[in-house]
PDB file of N, CA and C in Angstrom:
ATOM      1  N   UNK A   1     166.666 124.673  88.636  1.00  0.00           N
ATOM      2  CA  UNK A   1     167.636 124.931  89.695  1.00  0.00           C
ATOM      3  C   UNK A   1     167.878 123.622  90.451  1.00  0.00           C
ATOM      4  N   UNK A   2     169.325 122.951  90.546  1.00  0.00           N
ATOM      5  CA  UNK A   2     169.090 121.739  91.791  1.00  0.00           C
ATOM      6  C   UNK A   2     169.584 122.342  92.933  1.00  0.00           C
ATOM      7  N   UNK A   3     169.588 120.764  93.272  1.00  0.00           N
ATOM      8  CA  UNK A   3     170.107 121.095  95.054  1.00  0.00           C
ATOM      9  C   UNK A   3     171.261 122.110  95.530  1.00  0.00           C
ATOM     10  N   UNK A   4     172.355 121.741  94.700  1.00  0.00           N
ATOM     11  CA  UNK A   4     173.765 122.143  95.556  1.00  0.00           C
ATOM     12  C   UNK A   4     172.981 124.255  95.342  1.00  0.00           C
ATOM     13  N   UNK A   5     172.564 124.509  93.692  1.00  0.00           N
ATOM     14  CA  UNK A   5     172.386 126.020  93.692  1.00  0.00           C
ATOM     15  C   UNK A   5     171.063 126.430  95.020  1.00  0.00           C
ATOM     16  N   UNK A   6     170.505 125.723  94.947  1.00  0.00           N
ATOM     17  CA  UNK A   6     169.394 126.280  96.110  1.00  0.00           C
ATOM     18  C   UNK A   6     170.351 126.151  97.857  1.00  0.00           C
ATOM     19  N   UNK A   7     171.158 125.112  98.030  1.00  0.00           N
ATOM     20  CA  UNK A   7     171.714 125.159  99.143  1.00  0.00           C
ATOM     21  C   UNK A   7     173.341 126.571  98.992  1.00  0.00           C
ATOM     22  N   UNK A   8     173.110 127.247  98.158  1.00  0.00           N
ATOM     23  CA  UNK A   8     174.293 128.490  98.163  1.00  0.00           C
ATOM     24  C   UNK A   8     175.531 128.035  97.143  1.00  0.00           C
ATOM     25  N   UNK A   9     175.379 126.666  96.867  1.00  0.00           N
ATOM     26  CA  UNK A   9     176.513 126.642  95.869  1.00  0.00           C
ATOM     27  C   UNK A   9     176.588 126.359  94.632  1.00  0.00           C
ATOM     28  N   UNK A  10     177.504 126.412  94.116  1.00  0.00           N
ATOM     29  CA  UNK A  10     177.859 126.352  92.883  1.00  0.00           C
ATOM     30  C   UNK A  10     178.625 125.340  91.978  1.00  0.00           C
ATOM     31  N   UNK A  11     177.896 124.845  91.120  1.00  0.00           N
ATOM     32  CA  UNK A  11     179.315 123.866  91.174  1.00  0.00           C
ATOM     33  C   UNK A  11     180.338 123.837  89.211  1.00  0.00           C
ATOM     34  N   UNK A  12     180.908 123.816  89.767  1.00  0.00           N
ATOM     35  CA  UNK A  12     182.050 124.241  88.636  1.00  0.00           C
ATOM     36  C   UNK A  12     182.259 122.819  87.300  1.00  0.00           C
ATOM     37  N   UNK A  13     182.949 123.074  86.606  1.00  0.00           N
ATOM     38  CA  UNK A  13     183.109 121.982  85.343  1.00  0.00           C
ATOM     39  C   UNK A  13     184.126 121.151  85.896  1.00  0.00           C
ATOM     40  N   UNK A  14     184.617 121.144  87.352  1.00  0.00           N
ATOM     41  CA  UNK A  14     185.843 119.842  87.661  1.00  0.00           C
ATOM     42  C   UNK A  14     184.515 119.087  88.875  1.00  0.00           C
ATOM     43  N   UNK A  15     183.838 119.564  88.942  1.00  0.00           N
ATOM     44  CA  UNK A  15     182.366 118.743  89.777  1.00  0.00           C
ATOM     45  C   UNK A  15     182.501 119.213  91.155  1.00  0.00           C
ATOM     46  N   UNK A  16     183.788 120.292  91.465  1.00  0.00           N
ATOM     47  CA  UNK A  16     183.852 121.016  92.754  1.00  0.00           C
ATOM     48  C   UNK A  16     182.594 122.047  92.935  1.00  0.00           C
ATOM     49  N   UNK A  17     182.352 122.113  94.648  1.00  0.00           N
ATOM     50  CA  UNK A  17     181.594 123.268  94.688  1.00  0.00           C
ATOM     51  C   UNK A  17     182.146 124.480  94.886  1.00  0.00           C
ATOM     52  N   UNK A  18     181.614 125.612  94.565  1.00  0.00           N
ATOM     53  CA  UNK A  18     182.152 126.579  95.152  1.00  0.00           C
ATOM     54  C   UNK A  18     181.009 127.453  95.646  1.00  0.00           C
ATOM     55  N   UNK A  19     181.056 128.160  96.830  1.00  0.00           N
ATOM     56  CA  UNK A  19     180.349 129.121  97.438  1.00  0.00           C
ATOM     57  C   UNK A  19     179.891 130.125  96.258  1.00  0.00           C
ATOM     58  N   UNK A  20     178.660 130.547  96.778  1.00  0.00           N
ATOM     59  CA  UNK A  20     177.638 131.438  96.161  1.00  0.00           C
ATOM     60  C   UNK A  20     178.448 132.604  96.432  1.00  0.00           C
ATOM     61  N   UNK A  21     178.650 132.854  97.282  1.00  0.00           N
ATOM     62  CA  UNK A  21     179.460 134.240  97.904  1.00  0.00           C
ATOM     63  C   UNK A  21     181.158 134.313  97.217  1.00  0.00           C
ATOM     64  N   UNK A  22     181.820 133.148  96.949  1.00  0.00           N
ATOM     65  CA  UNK A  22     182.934 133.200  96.362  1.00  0.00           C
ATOM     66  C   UNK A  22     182.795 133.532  94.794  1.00  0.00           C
ATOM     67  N   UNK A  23     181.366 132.915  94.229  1.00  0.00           N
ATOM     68  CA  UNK A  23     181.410 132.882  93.220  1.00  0.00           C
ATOM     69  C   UNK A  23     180.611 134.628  92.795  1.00  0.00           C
ATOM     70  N   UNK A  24     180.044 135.185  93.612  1.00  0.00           N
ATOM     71  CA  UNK A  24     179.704 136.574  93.412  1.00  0.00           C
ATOM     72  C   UNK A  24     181.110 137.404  93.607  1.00  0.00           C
ATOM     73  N   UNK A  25     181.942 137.423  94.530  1.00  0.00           N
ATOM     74  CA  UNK A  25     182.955 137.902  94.565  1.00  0.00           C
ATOM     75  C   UNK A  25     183.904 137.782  92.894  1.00  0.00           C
ATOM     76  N   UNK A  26     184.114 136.666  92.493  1.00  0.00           N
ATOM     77  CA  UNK A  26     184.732 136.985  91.154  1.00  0.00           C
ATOM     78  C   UNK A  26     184.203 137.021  90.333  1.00  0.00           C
ATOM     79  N   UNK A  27     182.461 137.664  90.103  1.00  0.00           N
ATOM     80  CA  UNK A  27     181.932 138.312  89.363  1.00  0.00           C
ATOM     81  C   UNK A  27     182.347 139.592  89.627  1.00  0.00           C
ATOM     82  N   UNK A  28     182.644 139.800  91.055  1.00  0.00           N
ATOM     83  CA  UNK A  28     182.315 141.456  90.733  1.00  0.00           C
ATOM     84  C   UNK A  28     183.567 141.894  90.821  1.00  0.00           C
ATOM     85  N   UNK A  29     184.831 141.263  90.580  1.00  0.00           N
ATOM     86  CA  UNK A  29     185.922 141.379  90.073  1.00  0.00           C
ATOM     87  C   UNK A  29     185.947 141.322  88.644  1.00  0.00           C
ATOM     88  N   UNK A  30     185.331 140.357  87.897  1.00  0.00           N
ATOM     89  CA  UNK A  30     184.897 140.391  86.690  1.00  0.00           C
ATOM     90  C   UNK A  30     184.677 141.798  86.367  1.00  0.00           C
ATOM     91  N   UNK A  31     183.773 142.336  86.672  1.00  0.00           N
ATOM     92  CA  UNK A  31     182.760 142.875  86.238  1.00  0.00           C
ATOM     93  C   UNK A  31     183.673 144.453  86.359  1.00  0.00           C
ATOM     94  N   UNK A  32     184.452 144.463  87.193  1.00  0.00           N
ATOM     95  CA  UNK A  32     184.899 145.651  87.550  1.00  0.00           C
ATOM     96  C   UNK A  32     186.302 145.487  86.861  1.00  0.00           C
ATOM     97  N   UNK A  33     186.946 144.750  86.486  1.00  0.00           N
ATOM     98  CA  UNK A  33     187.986 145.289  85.231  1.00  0.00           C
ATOM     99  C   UNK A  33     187.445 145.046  83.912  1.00  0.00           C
ATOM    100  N   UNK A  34     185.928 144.633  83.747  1.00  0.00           N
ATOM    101  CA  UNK A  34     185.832 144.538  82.262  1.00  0.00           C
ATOM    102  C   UNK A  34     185.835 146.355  82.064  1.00  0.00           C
ATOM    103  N   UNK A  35     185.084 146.369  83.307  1.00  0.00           N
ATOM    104  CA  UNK A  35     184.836 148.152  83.565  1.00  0.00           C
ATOM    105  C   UNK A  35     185.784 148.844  83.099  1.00  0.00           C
ATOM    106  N   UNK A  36     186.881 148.680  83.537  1.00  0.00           N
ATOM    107  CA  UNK A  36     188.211 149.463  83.893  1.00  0.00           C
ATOM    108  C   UNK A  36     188.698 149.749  82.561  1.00  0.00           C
ATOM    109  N   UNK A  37     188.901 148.095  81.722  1.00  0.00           N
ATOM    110  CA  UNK A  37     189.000 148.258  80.292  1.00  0.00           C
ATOM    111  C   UNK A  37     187.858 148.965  79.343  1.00  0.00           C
ATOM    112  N   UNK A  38     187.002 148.881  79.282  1.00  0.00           N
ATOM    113  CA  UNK A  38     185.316 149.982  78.800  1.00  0.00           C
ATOM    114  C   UNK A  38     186.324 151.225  78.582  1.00  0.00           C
ATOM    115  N   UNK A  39     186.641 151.647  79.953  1.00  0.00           N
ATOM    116  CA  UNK A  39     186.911 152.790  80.002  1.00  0.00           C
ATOM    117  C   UNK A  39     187.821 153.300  79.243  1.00  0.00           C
ATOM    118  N   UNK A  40     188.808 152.704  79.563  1.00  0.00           N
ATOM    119  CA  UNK A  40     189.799 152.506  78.653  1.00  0.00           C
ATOM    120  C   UNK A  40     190.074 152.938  76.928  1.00  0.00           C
ATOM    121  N   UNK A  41     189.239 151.714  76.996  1.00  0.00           N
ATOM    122  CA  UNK A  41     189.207 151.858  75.143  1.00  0.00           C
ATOM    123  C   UNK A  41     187.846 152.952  74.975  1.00  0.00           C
ATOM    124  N   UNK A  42     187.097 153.658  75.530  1.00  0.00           N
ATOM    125  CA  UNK A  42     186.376 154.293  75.374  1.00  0.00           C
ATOM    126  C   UNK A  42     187.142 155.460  75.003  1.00  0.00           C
ATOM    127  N   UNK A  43     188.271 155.716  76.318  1.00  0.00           N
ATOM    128  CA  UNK A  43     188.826 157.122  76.092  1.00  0.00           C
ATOM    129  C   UNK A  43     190.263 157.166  75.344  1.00  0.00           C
ATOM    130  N   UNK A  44     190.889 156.095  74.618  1.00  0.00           N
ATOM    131  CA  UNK A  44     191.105 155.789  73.430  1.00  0.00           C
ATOM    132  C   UNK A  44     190.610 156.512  71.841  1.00  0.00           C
ATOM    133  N   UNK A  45     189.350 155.821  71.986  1.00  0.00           N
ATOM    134  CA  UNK A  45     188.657 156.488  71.076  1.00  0.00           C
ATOM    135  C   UNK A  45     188.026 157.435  71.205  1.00  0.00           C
ATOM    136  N   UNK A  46     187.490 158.062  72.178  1.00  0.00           N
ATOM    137  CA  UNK A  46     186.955 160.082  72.253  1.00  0.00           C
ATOM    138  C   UNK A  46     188.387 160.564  71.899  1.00  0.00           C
ATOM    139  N   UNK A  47     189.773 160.317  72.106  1.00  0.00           N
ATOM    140  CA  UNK A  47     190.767 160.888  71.863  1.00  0.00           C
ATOM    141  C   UNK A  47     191.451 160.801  70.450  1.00  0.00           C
ATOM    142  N   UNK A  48     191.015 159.506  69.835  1.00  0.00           N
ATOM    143  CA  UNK A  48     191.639 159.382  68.604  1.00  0.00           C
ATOM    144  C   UNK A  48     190.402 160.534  67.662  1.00  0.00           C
ATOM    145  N   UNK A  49     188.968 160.213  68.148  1.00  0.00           N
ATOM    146  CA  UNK A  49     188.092 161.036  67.491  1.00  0.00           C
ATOM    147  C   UNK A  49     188.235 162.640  67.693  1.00  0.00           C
ATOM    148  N   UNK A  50     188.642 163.364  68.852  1.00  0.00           N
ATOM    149  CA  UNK A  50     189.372 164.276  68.846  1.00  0.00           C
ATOM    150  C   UNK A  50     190.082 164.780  68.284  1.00  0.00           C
ATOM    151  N   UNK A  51     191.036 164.224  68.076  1.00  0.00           N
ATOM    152  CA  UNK A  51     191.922 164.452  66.985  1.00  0.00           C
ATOM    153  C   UNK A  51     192.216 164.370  65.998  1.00  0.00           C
ATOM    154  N   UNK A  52     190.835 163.594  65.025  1.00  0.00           N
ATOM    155  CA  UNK A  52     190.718 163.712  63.645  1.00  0.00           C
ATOM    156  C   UNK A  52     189.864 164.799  63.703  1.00  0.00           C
ATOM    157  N   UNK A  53     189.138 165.548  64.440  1.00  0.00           N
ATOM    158  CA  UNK A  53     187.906 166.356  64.398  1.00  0.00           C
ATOM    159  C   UNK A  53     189.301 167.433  64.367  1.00  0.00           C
ATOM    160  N   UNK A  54     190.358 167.942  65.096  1.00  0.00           N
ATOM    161  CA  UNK A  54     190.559 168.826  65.498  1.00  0.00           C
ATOM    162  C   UNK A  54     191.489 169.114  63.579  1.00  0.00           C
ATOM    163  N   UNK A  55     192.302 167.819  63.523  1.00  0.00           N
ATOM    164  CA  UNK A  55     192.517 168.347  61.880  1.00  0.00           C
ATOM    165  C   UNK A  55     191.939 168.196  60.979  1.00  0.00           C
ATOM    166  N   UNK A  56     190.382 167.949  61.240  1.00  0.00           N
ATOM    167  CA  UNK A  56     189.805 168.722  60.019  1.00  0.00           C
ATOM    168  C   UNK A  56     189.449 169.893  60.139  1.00  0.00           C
ATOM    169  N   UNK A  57     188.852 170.572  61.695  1.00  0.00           N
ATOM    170  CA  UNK A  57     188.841 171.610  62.080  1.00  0.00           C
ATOM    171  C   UNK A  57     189.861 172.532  61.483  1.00  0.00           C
ATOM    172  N   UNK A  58     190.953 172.101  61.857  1.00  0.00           N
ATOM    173  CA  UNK A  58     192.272 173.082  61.044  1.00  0.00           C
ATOM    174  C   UNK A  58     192.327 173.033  59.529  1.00  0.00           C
ATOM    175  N   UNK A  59     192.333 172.497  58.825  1.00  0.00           N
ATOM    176  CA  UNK A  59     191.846 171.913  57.607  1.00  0.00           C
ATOM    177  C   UNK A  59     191.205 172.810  56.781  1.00  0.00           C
ATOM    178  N   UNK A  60     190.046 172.461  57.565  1.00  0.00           N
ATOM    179  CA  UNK A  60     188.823 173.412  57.176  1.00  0.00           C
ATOM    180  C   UNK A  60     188.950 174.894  57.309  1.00  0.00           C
ATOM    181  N   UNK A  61     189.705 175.432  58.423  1.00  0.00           N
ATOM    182  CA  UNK A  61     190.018 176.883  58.628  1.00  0.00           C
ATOM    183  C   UNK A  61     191.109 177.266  57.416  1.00  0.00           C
ATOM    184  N   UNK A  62     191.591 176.700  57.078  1.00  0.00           N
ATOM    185  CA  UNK A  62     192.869 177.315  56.388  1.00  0.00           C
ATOM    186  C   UNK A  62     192.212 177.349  55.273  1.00  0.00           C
ATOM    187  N   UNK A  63     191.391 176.458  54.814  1.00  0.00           N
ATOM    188  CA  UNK A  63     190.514 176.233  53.532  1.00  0.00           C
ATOM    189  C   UNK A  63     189.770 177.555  53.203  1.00  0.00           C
ATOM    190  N   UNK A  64     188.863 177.769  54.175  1.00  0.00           N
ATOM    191  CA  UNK A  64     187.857 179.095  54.648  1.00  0.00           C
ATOM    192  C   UNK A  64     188.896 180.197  54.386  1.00  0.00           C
ATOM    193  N   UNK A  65     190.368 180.804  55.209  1.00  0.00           N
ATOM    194  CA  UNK A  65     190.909 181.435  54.906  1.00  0.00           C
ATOM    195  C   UNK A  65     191.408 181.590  53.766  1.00  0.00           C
ATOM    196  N   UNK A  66     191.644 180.985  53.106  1.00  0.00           N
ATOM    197  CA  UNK A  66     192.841 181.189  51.759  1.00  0.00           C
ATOM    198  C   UNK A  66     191.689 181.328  50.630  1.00  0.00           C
ATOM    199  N   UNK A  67     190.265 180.508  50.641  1.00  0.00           N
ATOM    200  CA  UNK A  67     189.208 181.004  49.848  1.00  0.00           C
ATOM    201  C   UNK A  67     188.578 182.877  50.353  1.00  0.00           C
ATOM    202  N   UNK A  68     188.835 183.420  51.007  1.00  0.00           N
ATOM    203  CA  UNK A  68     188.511 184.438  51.948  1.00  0.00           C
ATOM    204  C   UNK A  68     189.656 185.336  51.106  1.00  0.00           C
ATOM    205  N   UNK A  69     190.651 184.933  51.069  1.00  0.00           N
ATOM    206  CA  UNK A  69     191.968 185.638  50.829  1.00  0.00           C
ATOM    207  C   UNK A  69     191.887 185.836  49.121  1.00  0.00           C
ATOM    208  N   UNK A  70     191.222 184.824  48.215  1.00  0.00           N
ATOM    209  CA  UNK A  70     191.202 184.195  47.432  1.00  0.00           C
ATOM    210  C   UNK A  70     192.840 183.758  46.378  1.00  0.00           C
ATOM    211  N   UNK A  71     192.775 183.173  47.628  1.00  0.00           N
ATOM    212  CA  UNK A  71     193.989 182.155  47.130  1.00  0.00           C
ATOM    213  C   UNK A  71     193.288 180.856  46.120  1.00  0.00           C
TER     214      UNK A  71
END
């Protein structure tokens, strides 16, 4: 750890500092639309998986029926 991180700052790849507190702030902006997107593509996919489940579900019923029927 050097000086500038033990005195609260931070210092960036142009050799500026920036505040400990500025630099937690756009973590937790970070952190909260990586979130937003998670979510996102999470419920993306429960929905695309939904809906292959639901036509095989149907699929499968008509299958069951028409063997039932013996079609």
């Amino acid at each position: 750890m050097n000086f500038k991180s033990r005195m609260g700052l931070q210092t960036r790849k142009n050799g500026k500092a920036r505040s400990l507190q500025s630099t937690n702030r756009k973590t937790e902006e970070t952190v909260s639309h990586l979130s937003t997107c998670m979510s996102a593509v999470l419920g993306e996919i429960f929905v695309h998986q939904f809906k292959i489940r639901r036509e095989r579900n149907q699929e499968w019923a008509l299958n069951m029926r028409n063997k039932l029927r013996g079609i």
